[in-house]
Structures are given as C-alpha cells and as structure tokens.
Protein backbone atom coordinates (compact mmCIF):
# COMPACT_ATOMS: atom_id res chain seq x y z
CA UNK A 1 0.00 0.00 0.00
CA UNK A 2 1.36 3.28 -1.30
CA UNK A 3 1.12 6.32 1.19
CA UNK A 4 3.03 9.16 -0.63
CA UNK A 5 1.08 11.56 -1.30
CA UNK A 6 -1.19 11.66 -4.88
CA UNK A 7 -2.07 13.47 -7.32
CA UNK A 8 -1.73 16.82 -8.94
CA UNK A 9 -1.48 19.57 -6.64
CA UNK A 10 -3.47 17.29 -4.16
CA UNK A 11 -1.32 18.40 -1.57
CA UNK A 12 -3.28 15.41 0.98
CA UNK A 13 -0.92 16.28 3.91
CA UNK A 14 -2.78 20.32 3.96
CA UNK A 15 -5.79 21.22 4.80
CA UNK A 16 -8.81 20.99 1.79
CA UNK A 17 -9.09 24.55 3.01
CA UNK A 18 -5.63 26.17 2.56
CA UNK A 19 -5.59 24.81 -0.85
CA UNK A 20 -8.94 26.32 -2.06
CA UNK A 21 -8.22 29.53 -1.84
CA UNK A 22 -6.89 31.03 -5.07
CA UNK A 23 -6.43 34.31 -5.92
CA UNK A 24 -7.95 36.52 -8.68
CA UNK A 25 -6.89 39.29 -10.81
CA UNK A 26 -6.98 42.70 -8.79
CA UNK A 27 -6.86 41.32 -5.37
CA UNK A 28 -8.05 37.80 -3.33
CA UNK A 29 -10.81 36.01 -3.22
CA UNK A 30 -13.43 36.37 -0.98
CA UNK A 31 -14.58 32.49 -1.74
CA UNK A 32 -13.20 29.03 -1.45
CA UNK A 33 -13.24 28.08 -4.73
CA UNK A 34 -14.64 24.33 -5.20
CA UNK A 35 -12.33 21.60 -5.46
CA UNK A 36 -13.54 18.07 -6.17
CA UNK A 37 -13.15 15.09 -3.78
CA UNK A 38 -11.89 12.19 -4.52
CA UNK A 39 -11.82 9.80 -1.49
CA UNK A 40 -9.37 6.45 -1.69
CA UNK A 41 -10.34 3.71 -1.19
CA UNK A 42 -9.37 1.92 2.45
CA UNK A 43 -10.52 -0.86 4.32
CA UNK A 44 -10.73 -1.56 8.08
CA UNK A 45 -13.24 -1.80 11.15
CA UNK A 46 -14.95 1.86 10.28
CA UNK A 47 -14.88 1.10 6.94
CA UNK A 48 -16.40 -2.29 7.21
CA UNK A 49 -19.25 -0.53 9.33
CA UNK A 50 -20.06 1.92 7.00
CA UNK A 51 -20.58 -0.94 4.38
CA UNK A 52 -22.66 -3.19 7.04
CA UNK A 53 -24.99 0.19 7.58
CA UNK A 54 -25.52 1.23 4.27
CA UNK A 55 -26.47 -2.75 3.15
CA UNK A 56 -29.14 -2.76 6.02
CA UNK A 57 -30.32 0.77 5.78
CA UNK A 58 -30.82 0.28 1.63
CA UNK A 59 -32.14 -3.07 2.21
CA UNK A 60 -34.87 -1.57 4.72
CA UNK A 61 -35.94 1.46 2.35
CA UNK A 62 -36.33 -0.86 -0.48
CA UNK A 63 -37.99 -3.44 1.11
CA UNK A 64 -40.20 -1.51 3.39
CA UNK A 65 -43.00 -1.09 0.95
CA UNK A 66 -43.07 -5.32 -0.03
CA UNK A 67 -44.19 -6.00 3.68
CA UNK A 68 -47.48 -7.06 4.25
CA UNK A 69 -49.71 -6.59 7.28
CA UNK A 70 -53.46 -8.26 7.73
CA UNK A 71 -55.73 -4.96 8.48
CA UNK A 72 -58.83 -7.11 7.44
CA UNK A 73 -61.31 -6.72 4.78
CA UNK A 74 -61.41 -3.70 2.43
CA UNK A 75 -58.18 -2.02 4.09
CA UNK A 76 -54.37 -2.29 2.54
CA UNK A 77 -52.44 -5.05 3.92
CA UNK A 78 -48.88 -2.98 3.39
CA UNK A 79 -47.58 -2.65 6.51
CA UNK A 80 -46.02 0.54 5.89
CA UNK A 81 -48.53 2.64 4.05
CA UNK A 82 -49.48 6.26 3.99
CA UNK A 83 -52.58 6.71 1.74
CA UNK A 84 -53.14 10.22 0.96
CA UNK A 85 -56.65 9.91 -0.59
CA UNK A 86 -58.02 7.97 2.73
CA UNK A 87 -55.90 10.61 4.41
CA UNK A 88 -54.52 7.72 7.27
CA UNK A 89 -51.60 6.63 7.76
CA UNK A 90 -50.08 2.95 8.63
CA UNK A 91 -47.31 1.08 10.23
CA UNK A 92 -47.93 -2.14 10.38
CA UNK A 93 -50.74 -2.58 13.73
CA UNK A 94 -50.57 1.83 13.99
CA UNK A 95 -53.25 3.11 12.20
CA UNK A 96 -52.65 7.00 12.29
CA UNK A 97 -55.97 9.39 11.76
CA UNK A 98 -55.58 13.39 10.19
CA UNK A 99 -56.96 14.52 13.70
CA UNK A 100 -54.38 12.47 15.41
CA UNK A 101 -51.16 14.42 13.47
CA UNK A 102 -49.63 15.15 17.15
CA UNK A 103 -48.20 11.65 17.25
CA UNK A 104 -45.87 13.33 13.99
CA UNK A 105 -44.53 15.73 16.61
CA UNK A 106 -44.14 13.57 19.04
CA UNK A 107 -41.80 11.01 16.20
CA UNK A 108 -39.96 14.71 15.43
CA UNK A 109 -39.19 15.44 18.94
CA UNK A 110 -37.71 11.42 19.66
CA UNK A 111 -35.71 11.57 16.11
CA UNK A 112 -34.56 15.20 17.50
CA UNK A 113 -33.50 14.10 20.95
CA UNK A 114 -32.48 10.57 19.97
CA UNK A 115 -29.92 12.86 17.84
CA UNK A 116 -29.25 15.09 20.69
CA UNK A 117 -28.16 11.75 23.00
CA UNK A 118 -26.26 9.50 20.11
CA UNK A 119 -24.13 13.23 19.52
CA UNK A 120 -23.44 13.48 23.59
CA UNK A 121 -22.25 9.93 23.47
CA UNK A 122 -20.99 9.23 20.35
CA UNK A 123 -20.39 12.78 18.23
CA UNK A 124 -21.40 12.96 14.87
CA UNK A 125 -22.33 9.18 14.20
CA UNK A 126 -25.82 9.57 12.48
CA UNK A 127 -23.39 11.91 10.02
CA UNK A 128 -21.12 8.99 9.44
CA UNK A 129 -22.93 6.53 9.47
CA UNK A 130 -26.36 6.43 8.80
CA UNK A 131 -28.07 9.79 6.82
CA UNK A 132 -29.11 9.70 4.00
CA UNK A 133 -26.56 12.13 2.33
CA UNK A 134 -23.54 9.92 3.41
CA UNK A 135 -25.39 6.33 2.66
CA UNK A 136 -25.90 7.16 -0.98
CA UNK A 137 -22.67 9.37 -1.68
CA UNK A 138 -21.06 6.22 -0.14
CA UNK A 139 -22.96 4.49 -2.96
CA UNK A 140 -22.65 6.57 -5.79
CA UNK A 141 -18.63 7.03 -5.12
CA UNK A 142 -18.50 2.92 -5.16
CA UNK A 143 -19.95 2.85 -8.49
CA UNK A 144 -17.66 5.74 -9.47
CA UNK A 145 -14.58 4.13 -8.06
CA UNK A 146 -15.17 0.87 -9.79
CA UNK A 147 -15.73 2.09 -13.04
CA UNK A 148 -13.18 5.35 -12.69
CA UNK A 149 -10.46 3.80 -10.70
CA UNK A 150 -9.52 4.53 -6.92
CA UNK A 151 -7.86 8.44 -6.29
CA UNK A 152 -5.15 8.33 -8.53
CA UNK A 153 -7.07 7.13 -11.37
CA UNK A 154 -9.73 9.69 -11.19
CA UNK A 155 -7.61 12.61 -10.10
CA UNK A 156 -5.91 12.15 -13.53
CA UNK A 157 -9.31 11.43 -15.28
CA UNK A 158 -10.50 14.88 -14.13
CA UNK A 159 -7.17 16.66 -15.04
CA UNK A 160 -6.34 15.72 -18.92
CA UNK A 161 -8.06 16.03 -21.83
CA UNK A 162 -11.42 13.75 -22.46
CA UNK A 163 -10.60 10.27 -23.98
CA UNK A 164 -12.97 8.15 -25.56
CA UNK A 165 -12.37 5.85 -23.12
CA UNK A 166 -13.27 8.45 -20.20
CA UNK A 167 -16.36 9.78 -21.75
CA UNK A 168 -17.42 6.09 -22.42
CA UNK A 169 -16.54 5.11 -18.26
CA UNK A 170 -18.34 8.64 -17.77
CA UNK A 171 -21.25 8.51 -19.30
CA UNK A 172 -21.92 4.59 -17.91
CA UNK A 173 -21.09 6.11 -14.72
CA UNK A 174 -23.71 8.56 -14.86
CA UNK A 175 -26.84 6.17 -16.47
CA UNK A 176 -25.73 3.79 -13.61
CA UNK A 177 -26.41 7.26 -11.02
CA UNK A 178 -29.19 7.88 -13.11
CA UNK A 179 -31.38 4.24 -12.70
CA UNK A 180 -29.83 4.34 -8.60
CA UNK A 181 -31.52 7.72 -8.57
CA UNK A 182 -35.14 6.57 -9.99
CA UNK A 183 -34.83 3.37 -8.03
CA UNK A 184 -34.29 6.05 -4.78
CA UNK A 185 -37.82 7.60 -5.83
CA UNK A 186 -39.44 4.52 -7.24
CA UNK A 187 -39.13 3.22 -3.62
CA UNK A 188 -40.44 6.15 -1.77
CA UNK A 189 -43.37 6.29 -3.84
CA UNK A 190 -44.02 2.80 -3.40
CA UNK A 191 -44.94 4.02 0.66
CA UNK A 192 -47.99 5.62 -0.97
CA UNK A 193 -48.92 2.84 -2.93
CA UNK A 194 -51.14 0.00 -1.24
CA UNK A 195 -49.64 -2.46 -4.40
CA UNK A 196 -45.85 -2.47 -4.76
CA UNK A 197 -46.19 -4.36 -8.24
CA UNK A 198 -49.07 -2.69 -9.71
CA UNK A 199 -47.21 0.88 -9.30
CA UNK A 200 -43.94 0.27 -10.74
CA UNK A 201 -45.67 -1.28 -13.76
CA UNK A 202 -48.09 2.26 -14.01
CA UNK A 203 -44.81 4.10 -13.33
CA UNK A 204 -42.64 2.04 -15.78
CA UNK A 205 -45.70 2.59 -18.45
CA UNK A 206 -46.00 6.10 -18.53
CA UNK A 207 -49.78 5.49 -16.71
CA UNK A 208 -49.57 6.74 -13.31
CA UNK A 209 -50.71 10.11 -12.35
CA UNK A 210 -48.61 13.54 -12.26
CA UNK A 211 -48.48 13.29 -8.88
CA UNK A 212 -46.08 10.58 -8.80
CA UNK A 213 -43.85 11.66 -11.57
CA UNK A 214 -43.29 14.98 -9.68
CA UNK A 215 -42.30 12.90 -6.69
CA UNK A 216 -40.08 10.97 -8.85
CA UNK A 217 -38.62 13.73 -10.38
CA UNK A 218 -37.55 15.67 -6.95
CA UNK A 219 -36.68 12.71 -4.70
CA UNK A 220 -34.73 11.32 -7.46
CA UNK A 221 -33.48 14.13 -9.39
CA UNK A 222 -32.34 15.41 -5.51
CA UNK A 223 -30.72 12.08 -4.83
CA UNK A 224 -28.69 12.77 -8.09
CA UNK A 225 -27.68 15.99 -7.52
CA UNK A 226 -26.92 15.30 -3.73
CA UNK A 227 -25.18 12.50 -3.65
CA UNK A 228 -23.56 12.35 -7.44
CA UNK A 229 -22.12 15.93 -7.53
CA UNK A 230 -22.91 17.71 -4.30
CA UNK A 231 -21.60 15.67 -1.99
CA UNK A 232 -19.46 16.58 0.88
CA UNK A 233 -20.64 20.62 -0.20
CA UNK A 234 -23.99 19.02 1.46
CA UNK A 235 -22.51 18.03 4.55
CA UNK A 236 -20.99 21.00 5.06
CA UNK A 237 -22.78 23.86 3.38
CA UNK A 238 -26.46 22.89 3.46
CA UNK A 239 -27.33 20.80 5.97
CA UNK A 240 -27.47 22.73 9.54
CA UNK A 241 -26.46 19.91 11.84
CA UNK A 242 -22.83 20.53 10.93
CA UNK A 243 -23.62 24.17 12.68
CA UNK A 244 -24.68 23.41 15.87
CA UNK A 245 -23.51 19.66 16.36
CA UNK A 246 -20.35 21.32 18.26
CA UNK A 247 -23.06 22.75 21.43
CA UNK A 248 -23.87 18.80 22.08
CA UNK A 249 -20.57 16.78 22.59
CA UNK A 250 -18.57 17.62 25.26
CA UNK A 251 -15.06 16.68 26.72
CA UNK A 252 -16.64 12.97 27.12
CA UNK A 253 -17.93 12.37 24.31
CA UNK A 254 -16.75 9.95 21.84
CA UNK A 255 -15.22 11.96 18.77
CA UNK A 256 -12.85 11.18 15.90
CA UNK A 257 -9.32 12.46 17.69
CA UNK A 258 -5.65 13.25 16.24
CA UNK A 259 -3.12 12.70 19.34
CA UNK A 260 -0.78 15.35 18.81
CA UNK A 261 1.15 14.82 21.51
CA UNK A 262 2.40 11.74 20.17
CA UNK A 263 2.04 12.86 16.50
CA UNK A 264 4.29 15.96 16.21
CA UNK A 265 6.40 16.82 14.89
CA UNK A 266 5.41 15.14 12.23
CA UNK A 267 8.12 14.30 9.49
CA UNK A 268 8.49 11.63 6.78
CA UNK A 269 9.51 8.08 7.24
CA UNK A 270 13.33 6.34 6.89
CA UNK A 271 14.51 3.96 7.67
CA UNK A 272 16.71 5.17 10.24
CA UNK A 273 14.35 7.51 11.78
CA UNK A 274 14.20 7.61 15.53
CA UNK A 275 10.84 8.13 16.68
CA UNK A 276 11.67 9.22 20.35
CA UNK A 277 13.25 12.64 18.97
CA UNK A 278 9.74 13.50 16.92
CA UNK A 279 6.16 12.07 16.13
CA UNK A 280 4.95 9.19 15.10
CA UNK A 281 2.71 10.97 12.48
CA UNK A 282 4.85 10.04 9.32
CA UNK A 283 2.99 12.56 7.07
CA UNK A 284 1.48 10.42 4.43
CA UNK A 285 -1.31 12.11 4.04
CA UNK A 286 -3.72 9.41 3.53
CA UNK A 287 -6.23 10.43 6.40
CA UNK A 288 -6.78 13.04 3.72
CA UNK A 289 -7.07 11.01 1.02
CA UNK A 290 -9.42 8.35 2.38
CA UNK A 291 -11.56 11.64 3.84
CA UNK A 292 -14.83 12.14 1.94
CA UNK A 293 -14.81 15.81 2.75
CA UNK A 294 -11.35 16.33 2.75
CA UNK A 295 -10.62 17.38 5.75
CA UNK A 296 -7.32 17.16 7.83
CA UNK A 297 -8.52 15.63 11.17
CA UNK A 298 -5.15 16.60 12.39
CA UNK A 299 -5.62 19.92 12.60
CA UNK A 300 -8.46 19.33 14.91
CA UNK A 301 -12.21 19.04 15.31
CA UNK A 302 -13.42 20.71 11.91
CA UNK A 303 -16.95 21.70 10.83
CA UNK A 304 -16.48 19.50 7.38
CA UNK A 305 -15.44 15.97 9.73
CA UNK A 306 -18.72 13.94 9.58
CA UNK A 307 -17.10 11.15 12.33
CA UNK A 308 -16.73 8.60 9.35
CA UNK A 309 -13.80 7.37 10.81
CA UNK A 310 -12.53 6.51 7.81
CA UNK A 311 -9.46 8.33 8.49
CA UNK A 312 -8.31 6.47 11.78
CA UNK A 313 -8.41 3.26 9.38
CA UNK A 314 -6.26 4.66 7.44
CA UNK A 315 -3.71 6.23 10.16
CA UNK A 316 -4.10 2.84 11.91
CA UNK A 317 -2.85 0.78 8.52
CA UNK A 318 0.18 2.75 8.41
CA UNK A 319 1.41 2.68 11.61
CA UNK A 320 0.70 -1.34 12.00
CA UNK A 321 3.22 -1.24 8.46
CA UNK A 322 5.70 0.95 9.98
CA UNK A 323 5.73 -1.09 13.45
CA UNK A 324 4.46 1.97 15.20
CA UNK A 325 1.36 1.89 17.96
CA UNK A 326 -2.49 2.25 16.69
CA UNK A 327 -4.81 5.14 17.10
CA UNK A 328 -2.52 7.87 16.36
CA UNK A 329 -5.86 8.86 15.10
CA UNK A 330 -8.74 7.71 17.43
CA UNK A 331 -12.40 7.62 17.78
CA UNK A 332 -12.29 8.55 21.28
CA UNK A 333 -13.02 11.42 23.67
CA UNK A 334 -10.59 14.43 24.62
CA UNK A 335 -10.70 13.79 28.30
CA UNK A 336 -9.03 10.31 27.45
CA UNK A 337 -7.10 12.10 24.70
CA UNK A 338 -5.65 14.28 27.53
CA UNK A 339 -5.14 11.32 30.34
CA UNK A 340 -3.07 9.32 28.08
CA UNK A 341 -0.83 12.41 27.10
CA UNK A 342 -0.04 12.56 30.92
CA UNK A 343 0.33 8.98 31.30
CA UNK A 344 -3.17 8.25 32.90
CA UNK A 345 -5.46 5.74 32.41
CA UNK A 346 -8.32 5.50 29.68
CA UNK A 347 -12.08 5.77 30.76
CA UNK A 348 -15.52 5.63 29.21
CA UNK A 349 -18.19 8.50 31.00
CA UNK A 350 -21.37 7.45 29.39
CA UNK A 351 -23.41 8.60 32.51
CA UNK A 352 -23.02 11.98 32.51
CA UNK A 353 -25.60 15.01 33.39
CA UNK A 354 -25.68 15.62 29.82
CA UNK A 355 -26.94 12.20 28.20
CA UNK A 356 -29.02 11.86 32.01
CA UNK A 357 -30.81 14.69 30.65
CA UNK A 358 -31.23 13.34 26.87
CA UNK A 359 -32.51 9.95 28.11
CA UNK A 360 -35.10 11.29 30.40
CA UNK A 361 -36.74 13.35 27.75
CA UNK A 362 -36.39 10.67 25.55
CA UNK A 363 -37.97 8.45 27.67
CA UNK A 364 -41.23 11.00 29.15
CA UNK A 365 -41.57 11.20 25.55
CA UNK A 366 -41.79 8.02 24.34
CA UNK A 367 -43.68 6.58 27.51
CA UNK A 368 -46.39 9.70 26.57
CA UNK A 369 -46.46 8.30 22.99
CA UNK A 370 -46.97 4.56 23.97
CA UNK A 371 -49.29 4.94 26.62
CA UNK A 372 -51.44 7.66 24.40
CA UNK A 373 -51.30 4.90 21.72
CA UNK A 374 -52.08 2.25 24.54
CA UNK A 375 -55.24 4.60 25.41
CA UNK A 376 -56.66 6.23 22.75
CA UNK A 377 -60.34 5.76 21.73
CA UNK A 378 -61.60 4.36 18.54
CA UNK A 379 -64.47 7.05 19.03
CA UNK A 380 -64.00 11.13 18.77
CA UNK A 381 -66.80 13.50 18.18
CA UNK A 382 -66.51 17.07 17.00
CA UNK A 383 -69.11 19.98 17.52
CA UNK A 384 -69.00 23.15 15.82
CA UNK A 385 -72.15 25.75 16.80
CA UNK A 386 -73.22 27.97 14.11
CA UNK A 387 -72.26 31.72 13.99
CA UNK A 388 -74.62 33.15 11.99
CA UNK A 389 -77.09 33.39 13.44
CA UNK A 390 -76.32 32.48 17.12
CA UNK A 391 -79.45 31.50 17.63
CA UNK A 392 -83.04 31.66 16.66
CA UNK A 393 -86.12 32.44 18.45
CA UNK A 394 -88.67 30.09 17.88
CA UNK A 395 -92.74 30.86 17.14
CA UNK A 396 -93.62 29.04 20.59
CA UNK A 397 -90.81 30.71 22.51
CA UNK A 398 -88.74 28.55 22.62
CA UNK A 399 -84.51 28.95 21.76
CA UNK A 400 -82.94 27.06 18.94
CA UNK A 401 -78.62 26.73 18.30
CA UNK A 402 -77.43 24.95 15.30
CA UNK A 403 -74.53 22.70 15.16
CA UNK A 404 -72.30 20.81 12.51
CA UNK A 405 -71.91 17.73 14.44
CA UNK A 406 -69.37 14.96 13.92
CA UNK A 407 -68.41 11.68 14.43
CA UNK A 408 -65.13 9.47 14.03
CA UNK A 409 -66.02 5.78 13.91
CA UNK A 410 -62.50 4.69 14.17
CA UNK A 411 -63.55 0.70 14.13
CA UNK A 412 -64.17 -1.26 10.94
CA UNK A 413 -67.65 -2.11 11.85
CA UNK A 414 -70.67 -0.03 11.24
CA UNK A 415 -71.77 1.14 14.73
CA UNK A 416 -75.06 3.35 15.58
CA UNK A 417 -74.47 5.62 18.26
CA UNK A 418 -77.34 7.21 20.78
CA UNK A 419 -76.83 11.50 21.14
CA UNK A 420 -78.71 12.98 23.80
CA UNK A 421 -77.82 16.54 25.56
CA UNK A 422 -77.20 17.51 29.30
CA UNK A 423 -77.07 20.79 30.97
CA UNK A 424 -80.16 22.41 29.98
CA UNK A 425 -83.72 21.34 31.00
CA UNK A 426 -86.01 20.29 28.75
CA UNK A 427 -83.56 20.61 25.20
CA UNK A 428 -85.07 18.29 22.68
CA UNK A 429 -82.78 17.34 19.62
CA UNK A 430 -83.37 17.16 15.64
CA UNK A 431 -80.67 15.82 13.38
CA UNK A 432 -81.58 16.69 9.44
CA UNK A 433 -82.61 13.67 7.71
CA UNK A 434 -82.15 11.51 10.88
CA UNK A 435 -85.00 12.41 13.09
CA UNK A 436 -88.47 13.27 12.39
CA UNK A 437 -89.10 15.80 14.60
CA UNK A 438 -87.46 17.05 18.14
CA UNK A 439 -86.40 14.50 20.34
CA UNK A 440 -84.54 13.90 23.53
CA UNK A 441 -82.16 10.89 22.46
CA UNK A 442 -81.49 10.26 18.59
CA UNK A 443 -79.81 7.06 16.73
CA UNK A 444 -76.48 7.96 14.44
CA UNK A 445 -75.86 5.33 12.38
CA UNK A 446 -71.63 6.10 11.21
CA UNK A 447 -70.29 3.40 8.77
CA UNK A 448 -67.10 1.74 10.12
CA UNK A 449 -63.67 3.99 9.72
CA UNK A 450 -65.58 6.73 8.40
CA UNK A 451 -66.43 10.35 9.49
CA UNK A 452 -70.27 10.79 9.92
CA UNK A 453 -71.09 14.60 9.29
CA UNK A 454 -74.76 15.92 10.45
CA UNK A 455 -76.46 19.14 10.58
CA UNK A 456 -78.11 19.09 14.32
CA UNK A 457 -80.86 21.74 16.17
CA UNK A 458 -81.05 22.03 19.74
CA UNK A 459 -83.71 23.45 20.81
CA UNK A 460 -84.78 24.68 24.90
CA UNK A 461 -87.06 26.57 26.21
CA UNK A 462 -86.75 30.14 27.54
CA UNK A 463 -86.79 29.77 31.03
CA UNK A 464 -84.15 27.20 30.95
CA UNK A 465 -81.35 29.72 29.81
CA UNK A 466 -80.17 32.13 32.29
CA UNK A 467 -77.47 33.91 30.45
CA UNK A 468 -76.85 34.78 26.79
CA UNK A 469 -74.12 32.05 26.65
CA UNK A 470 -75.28 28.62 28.62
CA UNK A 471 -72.94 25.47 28.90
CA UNK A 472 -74.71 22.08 27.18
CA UNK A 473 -72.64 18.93 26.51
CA UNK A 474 -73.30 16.25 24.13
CA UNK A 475 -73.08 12.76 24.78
CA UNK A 476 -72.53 9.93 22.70
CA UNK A 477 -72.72 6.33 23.19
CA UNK A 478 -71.75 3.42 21.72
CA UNK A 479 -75.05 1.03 21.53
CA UNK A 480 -73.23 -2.14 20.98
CA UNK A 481 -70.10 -1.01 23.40
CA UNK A 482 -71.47 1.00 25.46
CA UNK A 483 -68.33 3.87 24.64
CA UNK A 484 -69.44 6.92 26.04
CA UNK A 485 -67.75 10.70 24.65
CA UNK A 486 -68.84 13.38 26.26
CA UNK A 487 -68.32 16.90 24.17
CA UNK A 488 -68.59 20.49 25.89
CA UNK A 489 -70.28 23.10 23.94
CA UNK A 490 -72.09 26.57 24.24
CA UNK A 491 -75.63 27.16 23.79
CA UNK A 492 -76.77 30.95 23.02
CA UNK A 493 -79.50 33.02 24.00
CA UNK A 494 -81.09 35.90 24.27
CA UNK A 495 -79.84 38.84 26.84
C-alpha cells in the first residue's frame, strides 16, 4: 500500500481549506473556490461498518413497501402505508388518523432528541454513518470508483483532456447514477402505494398520475444531484447539523481524535528515523485522502469531519506497516485524549448530566407516545355551533342553536351511536334527515372507519337559559359497546 502523497497539486498532507483559496486578478478572493473530492479507497473496522450500515439501511428502504400486514377486509395489507386519498396513515398494527397528526410531533421530537443523545455519546455518528446524504454518496462514489479507478485514477481522469475511453466510463457512470436515482424515488413512492407491483408497472408505463412523476422527479433528481455531484458541499454547506452539532458533545464524548502529543512533529519516514526525537505521524497524508470531505482531522475538530472514521483506518494501517502503535488517530473522547498524554489511564463517562438529561426526555416522551397509543379511543366527536345566526327564536318561545356535528367511527364495523344533551332542561334534539321531529335521544348510524357529518338543532325553552351564553354537553354512546364521549359546547340566547 502506497502512502506518498497523490495526485496533482493534491497536496493530501494540507488542509482541503488552505488549498482552495486562489487568488484573482486585482486582489483575493473572498470564496473558497470548489475543489472536487476524490476519497481512496481503504478498508478496516470503520470502513467495514459503513458498508454493514448502508447494506441494512438500503435493504430496509427498499424493502419496506413489499411487507405485508393483515388490516382485514377492504383495508391495505402494506404494513407501511401512507394513503393520501383515505388521508390515514399505517405502520404495520398503527393506524394513524388526520386529527391524530400530534403523534408526527411527538416522532420529530424522539428523532430530534435521539440525535441530541447518540451526539453526547458518540459525536457525529448519524453523520457517518447512517443519513441519507452519506449512505448514498457512499454508494454513488462505489460505483464511481469501480468504473473510474480509486484516487489516482480519477484525479488524472479529471485533469487531462477527455478520452474516448473516459467519456465512455463517464457517461456509464452517470446512467448507472441515473437508474440508482429513480430506483431512490421509485421506492419512496411505493410508501404511498397499497400495491408495490401494480405501481412500478403504471410508473414504468407512462400510466400513473402527475403526482407521482413529480415525486419521482424531486426525490430522485435530488438524490442525483446530492449524492452524485454535491456531496461533501452538502454536509458542510447545506445541511445545519454541521452548525450546531459542536453545542452537544462535550469533553466525554466519543469523537474522531488526532493525538498530537504523540504525532508531532510530524516528518516523513526512513529507515533510520528515531521516533523518540519526533512524532509518530509520518505525514502520508492518507487520512486526507481516504476523507470524503477532505478534511485534515489533524488539525483538529473541523466543521467539514462527519465522524466517518474513515481516516483512523487509514492512520491505523500505516502505523501497524511501519511497526508503530495504533490510534494515532482515534475515535475517542478528549478527556481520554488528555489522560493518556499525561500517562493516565483511559475511561468511558457514558453517565453523565448531559446524556441523564437526553434519556429522560427521551424516555417522558416516548412513555407519553406509547401509553397515548395504549389509550386512545376508537371514538371522537366534534361539535361546531353555528355563527350566523347564534341562535333563533322560535314561534312558541322557545330557543334554537345549530350545530355541525361529527363523528369518528375509528372501528371497521358499522356502529349506531345514541346522542342525547345535558345541561339544559327540557332541550329536545333534531338531526336533518335523521330524526323526524325534536327528540330527547337520537340514533347515528356512522359506517365503520368513516367520518359521519350531520347538521343538528337544539332546541330549549326560555326559562331554561339564564345567560346569553349557557354550557350544554353532548353525549354519545356506543349502543353495541357502550363507549361513552362526552363533548362540551355553548348554547346561546337571548340577553
């Protein structure tokens, strides 16, 4: 294995930074001007992890939408399934309403203090790891890579002239992106699909709606952009994370780490070099090269390091061949960084007020979420009282409100429902096209998992109203369950 450095004014053992700046006629830049990446290729424990996290993450986005789960009759058996027209959404025995969209929060406030807790502990893993943005790059370089060649090969690619031969591995290259790309959006379409098969043959024949080519066209065309030519300028221009990751890791958490009390000074490598009168870093530069944002960990924690640790493989294959200890470069924390540059023993702090804090919210949370989930009622009702008018005054005196009232039959069955009102003596009810007349207690018949919608009068008599605004409630019960709901509303009046 070759460590020298590579390439045309790569310059591996400098900062990505202190190379891009060039300057311009009449004065300096103000901008970094871009310079392509081109990671090496390197094996190793990181490396190995990366490939075991993009195989399982891939295989569980592609094979999400192929899993079936038995809802009963008349209902998709996918057990991941968001169906817009029905407006519900499914995983596998969660059945998720429109009027029930505070369980989304609740999943954005776990993903954003599970984040919060894996940073304390582990820095910038979910970065390395397992988004989105590094899973496919990872991909898309692979393909690159095998058809381009590793570094050296495509450093010189993108440097002379075009050859047949590199338009040809080019142009391959980019159809290959291309089908990755509409296999990326093929797949997340699929999740609003309740048949896998049936879509990709609509989508394949030019027969499914608008709606799905426009999702096809962003989620893949941004998968190509992203992760074929943006890259690492994702990581560390667009995506915020990079910004504010640095206010959740502290001096114990577990970071990718250049010792350089044992690395400088640096120098290169002889033969008769004596390592106890300088560092053991040797100045290869491939913890550069193998970097996919080119960054030079050893100049310290960076904005552009994503905690791939990709580059303490590397470090850790050259000192093994040059007889010299491992994890000169280290995924570890600074507080051990600092005990073993005095000589002190290493130690792990994974309780700490910090992730104390993280867990418990992570845990009120998800305890809320389960036991609302645990408790929630296949029956809701809805009452909205008209505004115009408030109220009108009837021929025999009596008071009559208006009300759009609603019911949410969350069970499969049909169920009929009994309504009657408390709170105000003597209010009789009449539901348009339900009862024939005013009456005290009226049936609802609501088809099973369906809104029923009714126009309802309440009417009361005079003396029974007090004050221009009265409290009534409605109550609703299940006939065959006996479910009650209870619903507070106002009743208006006369001053």
């Amino acid at each position: 294995m070759a460590v020298a450095n590579e390439g045309p004014g790569s310059q591996a053992g400098q900062s990505r930074t202190a190379q891009a700046i060039k300057p311009i006629p009449g004065g300096n830049s103000l901008y970094e001007s871009y310079q392509k990446v081109h990671p090496r290729r390197i094996s190793g424990t990181y490396r190995s992890i990366k490939w075991w996290m993009m195989g399982l993450l891939l295989t569980i986005f592609w094979v999400g939408p192929w899993l079936r789960w038995d809802r009963g009759p008349s209902v998709s058996d996918q057990a991941i399934f968001i169906d817009m027209p029905g407006r519900r959404a499914y995983f596998f025995f969660i059945e998720i309403w429109p009027q029930e969209v505070y369980y989304l929060t609740g999943l954005l406030i776990i993903a954003a203090v599970g984040l919060f807790f894996a940073t304390a502990l582990l820095g910038r893993v979910w970065c390395g790891f397992a988004c989105f943005q590094t899973v496919f790059t990872d991909l898309f370089v692979a393909v690159e890579r095998l058809l381009e060649g590793d570094r050296n090969s495509r450093i010189k690619r993108d440097s002379s002239p075009m050859t047949v031969d590199t338009l040809m591995r080019k142009t391959l290259k980019t159809v290959i992106w291309v089908l990755i790309s509409l296999a990326v959006g093929i797949g997340f379409i699929l999740y609003f699909y309740p048949a896998p098969w049936p879509a990709i043959v609509d989508i394949v024949t030019f027969n499914a709606g608008a709606a799905a080519y426009g999702t096809l066209a962003v989620v893949g065309g941004g998968c190509l952009i992203m992760a074929g030519y943006a890259r690492e300028q994702v990581c560390m221009y667009m995506c915020p994370y990079a910004r504010f990751q640095s206010a959740m890791v502290d001096e114990d958490s577990m970071i990718v780490t250049y010792e350089k009390w044992r690395g400088e000074p640096r120098g290169k490598y002889s033969r008769d070099a004596d390592f106890s009168q300088r560092g053991d870093c040797v100045d290869c530069g491939l913890c550069v090269q193998v970097c996919p944002t080119g960054v030079d960990i050893r100049e310290g924690t960076q904005l552009g390091c994503i905690g791939c640790g990709l580059c303490v493989d590397a470090c850790n294959s050259v000192m093994t061949r040059f007889g010299l200890p491992p994890n000169l470069i280290a995924y570890d924390s600074i507080t051990n960084q600092n005990a073993r540059a005095e000589g002190s023993s290493r130690r792990i702090r994974l309780i700490r007020p910090r992730t104390l804090v993280y867990s418990a919210l992570l845990l009120v949370v998800i305890g809320a979420m389960a036991a609302s989930l645990a408790t929630r009622s296949r029956l809701d009702i809805s009452v909205l009282h008209e505004r115009s008018p408030l109220f009108v005054t009837m021929s025999d005196g009596s008071v009559r409100n208006g009300y759009t009232f609603k019911v949410l039959n969350m069970e499969r069955i049909d169920n009929a429902f009994s309504l009657t009102t408390t709170g105000i003596a003597g209010a009789t009810i009449e539901i348009v096209g339900v009862t024939k007349g005013p009456v005290t207690e009226a049936n609802l018949p609501v088809a099973g998992d369906k809104v029923g919608t009714f126009r309802l009068y309440v009417s009361a008599p005079r003396a029974s109203l007090p004050a221009p605004t009265n409290d009534i409630s409605f109550v609703l019960i299940n006939s065959a369950t006996g479910q009650t709901q209870t619903y507070k509303s106002l009743f208006a009046g006369p001053r």
